[in-house]
N, C-alpha and C. Protein backbone atom coordinates (compact mmCIF):
# COMPACT_ATOMS: atom_id res chain seq x y z
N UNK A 1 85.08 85.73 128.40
CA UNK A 1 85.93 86.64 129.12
C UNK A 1 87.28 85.99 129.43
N UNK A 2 87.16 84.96 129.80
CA UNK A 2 88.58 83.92 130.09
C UNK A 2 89.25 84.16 128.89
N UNK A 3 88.91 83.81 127.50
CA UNK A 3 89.63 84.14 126.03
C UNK A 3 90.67 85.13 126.11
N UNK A 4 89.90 86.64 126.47
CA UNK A 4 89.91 87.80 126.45
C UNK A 4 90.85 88.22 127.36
N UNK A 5 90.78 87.51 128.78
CA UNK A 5 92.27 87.33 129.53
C UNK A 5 93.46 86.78 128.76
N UNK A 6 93.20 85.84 128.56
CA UNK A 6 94.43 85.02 128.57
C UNK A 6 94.97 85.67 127.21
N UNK A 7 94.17 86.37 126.27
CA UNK A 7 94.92 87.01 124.72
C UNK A 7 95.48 88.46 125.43
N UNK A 8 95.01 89.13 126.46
CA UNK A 8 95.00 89.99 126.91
C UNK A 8 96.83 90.68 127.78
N UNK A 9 96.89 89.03 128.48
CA UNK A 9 98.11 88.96 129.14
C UNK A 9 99.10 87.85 128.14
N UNK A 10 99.01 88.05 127.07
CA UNK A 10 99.87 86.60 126.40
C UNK A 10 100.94 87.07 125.82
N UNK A 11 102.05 86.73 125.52
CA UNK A 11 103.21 87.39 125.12
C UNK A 11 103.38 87.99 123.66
N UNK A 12 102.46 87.52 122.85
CA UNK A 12 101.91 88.03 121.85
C UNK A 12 101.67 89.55 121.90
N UNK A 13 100.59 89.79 122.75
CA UNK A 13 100.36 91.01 123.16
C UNK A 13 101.52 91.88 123.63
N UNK A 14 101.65 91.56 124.80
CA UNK A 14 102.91 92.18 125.57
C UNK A 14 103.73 92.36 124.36
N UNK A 15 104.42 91.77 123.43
CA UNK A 15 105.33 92.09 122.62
C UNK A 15 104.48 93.29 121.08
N UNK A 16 103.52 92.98 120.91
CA UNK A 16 102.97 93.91 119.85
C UNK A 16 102.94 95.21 120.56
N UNK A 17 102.85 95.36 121.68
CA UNK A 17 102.50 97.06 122.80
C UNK A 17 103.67 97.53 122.93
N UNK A 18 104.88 96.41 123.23
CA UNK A 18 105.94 97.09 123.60
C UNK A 18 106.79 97.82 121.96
N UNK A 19 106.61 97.00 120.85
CA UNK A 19 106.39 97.26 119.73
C UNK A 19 106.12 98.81 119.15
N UNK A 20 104.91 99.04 119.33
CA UNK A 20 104.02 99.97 119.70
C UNK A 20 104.69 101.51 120.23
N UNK A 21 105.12 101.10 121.64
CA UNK A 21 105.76 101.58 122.74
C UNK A 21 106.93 102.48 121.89
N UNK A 22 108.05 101.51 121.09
CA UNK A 22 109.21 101.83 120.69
C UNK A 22 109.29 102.67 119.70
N UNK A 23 107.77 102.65 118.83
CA UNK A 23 107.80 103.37 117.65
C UNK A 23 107.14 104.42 118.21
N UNK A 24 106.72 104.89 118.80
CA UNK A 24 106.57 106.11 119.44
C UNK A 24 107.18 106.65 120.44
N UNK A 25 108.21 106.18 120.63
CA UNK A 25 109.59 106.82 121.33
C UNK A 25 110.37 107.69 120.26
N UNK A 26 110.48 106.68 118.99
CA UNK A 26 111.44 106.74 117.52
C UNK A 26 111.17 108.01 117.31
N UNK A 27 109.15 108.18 117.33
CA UNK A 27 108.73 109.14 116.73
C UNK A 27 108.72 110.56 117.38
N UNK A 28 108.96 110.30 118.07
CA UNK A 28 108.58 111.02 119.40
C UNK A 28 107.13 111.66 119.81
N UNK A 29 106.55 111.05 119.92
CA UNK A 29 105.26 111.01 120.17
C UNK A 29 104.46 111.08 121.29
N UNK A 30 103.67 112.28 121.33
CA UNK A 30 103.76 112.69 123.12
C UNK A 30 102.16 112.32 123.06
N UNK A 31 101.12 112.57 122.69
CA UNK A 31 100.14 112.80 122.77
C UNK A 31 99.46 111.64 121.84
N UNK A 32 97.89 111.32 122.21
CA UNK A 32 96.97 110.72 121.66
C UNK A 32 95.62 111.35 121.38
N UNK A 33 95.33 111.50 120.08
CA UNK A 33 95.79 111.06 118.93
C UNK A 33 97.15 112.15 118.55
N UNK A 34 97.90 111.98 117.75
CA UNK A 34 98.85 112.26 117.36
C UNK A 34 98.91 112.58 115.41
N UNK A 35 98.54 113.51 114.35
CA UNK A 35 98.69 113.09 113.10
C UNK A 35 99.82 113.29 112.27
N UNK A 36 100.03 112.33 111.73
CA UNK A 36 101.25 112.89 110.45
C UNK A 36 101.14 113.35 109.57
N UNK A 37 101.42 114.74 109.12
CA UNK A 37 100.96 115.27 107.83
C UNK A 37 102.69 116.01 107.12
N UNK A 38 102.76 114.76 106.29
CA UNK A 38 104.44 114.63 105.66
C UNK A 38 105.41 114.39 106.90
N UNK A 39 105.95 115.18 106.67
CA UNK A 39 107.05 115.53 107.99
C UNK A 39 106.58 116.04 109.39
N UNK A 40 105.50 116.51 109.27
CA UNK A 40 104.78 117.37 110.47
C UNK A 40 104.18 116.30 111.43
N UNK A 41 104.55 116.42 112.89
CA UNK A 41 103.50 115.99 113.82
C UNK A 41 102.91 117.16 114.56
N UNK A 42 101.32 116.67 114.33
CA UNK A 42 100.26 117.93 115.04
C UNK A 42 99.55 116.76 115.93
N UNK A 43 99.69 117.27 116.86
CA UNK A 43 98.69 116.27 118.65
C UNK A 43 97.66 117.26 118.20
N UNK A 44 96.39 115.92 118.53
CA UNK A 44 95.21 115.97 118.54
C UNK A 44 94.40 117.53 118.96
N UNK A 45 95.10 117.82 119.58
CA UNK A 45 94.26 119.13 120.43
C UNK A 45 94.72 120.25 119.52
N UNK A 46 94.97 120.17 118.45
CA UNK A 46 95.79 121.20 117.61
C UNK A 46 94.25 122.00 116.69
N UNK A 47 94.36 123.15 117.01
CA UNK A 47 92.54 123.93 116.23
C UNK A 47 92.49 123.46 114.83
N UNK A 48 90.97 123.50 114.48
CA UNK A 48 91.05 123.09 112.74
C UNK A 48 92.16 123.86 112.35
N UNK A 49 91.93 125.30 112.24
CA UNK A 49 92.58 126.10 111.34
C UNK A 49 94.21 126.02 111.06
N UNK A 50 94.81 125.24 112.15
CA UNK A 50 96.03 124.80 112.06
C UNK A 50 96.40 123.77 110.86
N UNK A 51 95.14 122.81 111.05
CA UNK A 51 95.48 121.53 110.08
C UNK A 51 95.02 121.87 108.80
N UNK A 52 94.41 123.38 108.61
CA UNK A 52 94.00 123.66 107.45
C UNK A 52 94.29 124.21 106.85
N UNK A 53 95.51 125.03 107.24
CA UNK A 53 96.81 125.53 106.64
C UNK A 53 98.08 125.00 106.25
N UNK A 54 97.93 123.98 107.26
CA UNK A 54 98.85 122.55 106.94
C UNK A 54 98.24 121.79 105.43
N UNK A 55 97.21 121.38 105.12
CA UNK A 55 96.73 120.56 104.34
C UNK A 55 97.23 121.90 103.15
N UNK A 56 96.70 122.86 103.41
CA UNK A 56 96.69 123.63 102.20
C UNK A 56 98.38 123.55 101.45
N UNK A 57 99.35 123.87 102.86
CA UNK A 57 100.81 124.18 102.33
C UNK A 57 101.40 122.78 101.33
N UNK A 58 100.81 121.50 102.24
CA UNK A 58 100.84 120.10 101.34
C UNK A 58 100.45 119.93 100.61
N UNK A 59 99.57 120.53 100.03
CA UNK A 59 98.69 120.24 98.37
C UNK A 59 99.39 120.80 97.76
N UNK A 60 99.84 122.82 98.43
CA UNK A 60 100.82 123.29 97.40
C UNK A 60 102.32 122.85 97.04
N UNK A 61 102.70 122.16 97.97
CA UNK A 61 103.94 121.57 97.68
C UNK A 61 103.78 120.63 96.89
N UNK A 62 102.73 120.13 97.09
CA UNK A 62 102.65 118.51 95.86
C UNK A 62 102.17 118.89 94.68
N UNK A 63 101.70 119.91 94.32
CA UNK A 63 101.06 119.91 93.13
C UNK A 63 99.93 120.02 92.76
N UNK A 64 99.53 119.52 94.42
CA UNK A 64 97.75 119.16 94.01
C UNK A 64 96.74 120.21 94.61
């Protein structure tokens, strides 16, 4: 547990979160989980049928 502190509070850390922190400012990123689908952000609480019209419009745009 001592390990687990001291990796916990070490500047290592602190700097990978704040890291973290910045790229989801960039992204603008409100919610957890959060997915990217191309250009699209859909937060977690978004119904299947949303992401399944999404997936569909992305296959048709790609080709696939």
């Amino acid at each position: 547990m001592e390990q687990f502190e001291r990796d916990r509070t070490s500047a290592a850390a602190r700097d990978a979160v704040n890291q973290d922190v910045e790229l989801t400012r960039q992204l603008r990123l409100s919610s957890t989980p959060t997915f990217v689908l191309n250009d699209l952000l859909v937060p977690g609480n978004t119904p299947v049928e949303f992401f399944e019209s999404v997936v569909a419009r992305v296959r048709e745009n790609s080709g696939g």
